[in-house]
C-alpha atoms as a PDB file:
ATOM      1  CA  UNK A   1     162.193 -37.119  10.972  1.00  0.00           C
ATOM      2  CA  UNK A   2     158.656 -36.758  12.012  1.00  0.00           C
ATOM      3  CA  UNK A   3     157.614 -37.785   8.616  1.00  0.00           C
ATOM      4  CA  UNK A   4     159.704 -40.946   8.828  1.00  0.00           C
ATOM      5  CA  UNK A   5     156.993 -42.867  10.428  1.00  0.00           C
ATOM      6  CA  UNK A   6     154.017 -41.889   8.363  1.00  0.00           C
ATOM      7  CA  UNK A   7     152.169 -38.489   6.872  1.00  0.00           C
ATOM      8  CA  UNK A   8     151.125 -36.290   9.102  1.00  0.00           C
ATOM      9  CA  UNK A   9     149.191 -32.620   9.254  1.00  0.00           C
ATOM     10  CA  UNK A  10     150.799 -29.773  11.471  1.00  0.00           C
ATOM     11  CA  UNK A  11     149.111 -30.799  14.691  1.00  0.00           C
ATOM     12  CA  UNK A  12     150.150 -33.955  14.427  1.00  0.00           C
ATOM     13  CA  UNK A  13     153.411 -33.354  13.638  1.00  0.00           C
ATOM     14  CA  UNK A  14     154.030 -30.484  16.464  1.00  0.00           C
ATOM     15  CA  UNK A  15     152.929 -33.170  19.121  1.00  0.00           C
ATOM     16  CA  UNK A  16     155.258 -35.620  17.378  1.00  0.00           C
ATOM     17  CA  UNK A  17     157.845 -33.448  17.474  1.00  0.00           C
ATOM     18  CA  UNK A  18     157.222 -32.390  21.507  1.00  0.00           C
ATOM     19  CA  UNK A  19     156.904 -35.672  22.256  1.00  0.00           C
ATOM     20  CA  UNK A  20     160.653 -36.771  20.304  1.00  0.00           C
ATOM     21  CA  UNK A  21     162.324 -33.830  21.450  1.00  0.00           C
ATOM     22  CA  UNK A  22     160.866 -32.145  24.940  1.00  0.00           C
ATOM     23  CA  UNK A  23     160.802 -28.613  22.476  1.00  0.00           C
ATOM     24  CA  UNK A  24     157.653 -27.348  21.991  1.00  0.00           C
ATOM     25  CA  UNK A  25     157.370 -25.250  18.267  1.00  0.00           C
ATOM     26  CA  UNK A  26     155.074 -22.623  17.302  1.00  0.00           C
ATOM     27  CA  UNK A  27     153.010 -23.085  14.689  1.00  0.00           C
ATOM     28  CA  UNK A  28     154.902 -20.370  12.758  1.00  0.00           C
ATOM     29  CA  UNK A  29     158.256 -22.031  13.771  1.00  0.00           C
ATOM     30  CA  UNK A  30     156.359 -25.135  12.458  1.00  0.00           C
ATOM     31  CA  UNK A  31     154.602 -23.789   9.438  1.00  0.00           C
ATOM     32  CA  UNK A  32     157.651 -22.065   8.847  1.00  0.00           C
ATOM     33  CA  UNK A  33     159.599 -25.125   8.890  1.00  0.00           C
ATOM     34  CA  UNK A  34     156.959 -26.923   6.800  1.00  0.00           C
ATOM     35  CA  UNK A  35     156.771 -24.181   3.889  1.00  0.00           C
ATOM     36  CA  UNK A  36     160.878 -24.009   3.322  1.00  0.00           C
ATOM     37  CA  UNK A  37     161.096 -27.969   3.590  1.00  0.00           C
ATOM     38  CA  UNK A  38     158.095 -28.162   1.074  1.00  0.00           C
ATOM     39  CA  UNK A  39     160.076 -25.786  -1.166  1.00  0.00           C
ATOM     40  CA  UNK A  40     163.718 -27.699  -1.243  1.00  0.00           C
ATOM     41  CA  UNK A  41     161.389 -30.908  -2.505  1.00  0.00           C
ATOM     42  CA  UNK A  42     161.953 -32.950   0.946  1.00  0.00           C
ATOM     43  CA  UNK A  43     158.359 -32.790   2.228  1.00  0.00           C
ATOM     44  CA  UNK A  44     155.153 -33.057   0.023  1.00  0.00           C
ATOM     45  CA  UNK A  45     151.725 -31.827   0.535  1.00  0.00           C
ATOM     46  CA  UNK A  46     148.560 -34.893   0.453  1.00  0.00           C
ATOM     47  CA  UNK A  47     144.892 -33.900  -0.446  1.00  0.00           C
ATOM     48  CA  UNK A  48     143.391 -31.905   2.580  1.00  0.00           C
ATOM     49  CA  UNK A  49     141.513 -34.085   4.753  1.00  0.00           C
ATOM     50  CA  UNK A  50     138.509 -31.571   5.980  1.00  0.00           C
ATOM     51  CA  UNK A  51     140.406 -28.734   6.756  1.00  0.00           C
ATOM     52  CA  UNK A  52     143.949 -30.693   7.517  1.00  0.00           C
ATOM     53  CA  UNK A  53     146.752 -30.402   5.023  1.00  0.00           C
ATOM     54  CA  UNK A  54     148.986 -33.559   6.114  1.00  0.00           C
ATOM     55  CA  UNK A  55     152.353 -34.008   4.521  1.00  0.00           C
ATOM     56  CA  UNK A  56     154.882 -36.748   3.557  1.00  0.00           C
ATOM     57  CA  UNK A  57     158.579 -37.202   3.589  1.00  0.00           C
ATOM     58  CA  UNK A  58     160.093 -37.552  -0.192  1.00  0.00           C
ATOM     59  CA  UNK A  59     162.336 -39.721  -1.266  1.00  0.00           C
ATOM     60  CA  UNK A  60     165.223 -36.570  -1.484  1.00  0.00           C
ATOM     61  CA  UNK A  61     163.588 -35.815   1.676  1.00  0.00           C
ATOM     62  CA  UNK A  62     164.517 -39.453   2.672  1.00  0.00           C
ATOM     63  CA  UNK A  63     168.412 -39.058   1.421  1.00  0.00           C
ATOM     64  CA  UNK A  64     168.820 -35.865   3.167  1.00  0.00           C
ATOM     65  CA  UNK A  65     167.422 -37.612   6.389  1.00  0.00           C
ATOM     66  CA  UNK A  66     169.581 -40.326   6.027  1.00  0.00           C
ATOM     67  CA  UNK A  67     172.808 -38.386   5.780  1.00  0.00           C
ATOM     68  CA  UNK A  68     171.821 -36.281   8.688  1.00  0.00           C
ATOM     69  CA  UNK A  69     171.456 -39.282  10.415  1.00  0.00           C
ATOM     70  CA  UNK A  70     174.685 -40.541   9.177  1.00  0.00           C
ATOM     71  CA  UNK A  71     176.411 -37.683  10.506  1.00  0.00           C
ATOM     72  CA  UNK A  72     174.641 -37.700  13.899  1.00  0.00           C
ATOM     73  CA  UNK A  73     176.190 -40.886  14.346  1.00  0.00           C
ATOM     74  CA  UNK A  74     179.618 -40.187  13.580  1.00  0.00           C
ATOM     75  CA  UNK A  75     179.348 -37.290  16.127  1.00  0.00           C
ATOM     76  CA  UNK A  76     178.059 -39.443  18.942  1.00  0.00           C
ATOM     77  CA  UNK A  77     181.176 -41.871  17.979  1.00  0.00           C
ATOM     78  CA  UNK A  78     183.385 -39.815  18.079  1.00  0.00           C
ATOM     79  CA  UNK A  79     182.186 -37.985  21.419  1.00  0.00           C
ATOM     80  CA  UNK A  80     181.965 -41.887  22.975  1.00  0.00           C
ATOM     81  CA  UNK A  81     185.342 -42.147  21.715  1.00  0.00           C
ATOM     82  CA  UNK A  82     186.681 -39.260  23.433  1.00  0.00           C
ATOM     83  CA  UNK A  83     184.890 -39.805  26.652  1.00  0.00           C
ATOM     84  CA  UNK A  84     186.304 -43.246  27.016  1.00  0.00           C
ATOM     85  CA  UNK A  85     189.947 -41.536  26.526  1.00  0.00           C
ATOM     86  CA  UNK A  86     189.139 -39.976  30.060  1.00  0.00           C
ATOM     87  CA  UNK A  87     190.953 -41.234  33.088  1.00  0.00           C
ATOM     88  CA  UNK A  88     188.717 -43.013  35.634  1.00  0.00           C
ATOM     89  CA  UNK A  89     189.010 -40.727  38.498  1.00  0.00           C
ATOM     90  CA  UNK A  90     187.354 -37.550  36.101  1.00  0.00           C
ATOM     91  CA  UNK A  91     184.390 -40.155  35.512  1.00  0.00           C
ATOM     92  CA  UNK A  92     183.217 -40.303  38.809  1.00  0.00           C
ATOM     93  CA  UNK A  93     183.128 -36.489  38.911  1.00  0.00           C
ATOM     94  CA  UNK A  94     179.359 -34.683  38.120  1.00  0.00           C
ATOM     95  CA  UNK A  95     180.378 -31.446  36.501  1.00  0.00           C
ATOM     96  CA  UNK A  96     177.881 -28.512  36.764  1.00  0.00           C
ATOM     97  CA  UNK A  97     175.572 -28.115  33.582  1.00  0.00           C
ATOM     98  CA  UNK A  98     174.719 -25.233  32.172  1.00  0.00           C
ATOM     99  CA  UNK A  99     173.072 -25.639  29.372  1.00  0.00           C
ATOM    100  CA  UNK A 100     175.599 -25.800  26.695  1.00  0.00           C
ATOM    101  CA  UNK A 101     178.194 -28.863  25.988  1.00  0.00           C
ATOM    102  CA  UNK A 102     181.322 -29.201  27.187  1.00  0.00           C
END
């Protein structure tokens, strides 16, 4: 998703990333990440710029972005949907997180 708006190296794209998410990667998490996603064809590797490798989303990349999103949304739907199903008086209640959904 990173790569949406724009090439970017690893750096880049690990702030990115914090800054979208609140999750902080590792650069083996992210070069990880970067090496398999570079392998199924969605990313692409530029020219180095000085010792910077940046990347860019491809157009499968693109597709396979768009259907994730696609899918996203159809979860959030259907989770609004269900939430509006509840009765007023559980609304007003604040149930204790813990970390996972309900």
């Amino acid at each position: 998703m990173s790569l949406a708006s724009g090439a970017k190296h690893g750096h880049a794209l690990m702030k990115d990333i914090t800054t979208l998410t609140s999750v902080r990667l590792g650069p083996g998490t992210l070069y990880g990440a970067i090496s398999r996603l570079a392998e199924c064809g969605l990313i692409a590797p530029l020219p180095a710029d000085d010792r910077r490798r940046p990347y860019e989303i491809t157009p499968d990349g693109e597709a396979v972005l768009e259907a994730s999103i696609a899918d996203l949304r159809r979860i959030v739907e259907e989770g609004t949907a269900r939430l509006s199903t509840l009765g007023r008086a559980t609304r007003g209640s604040q149930p204790e997180l813990r970390g996972e959904p309900a």
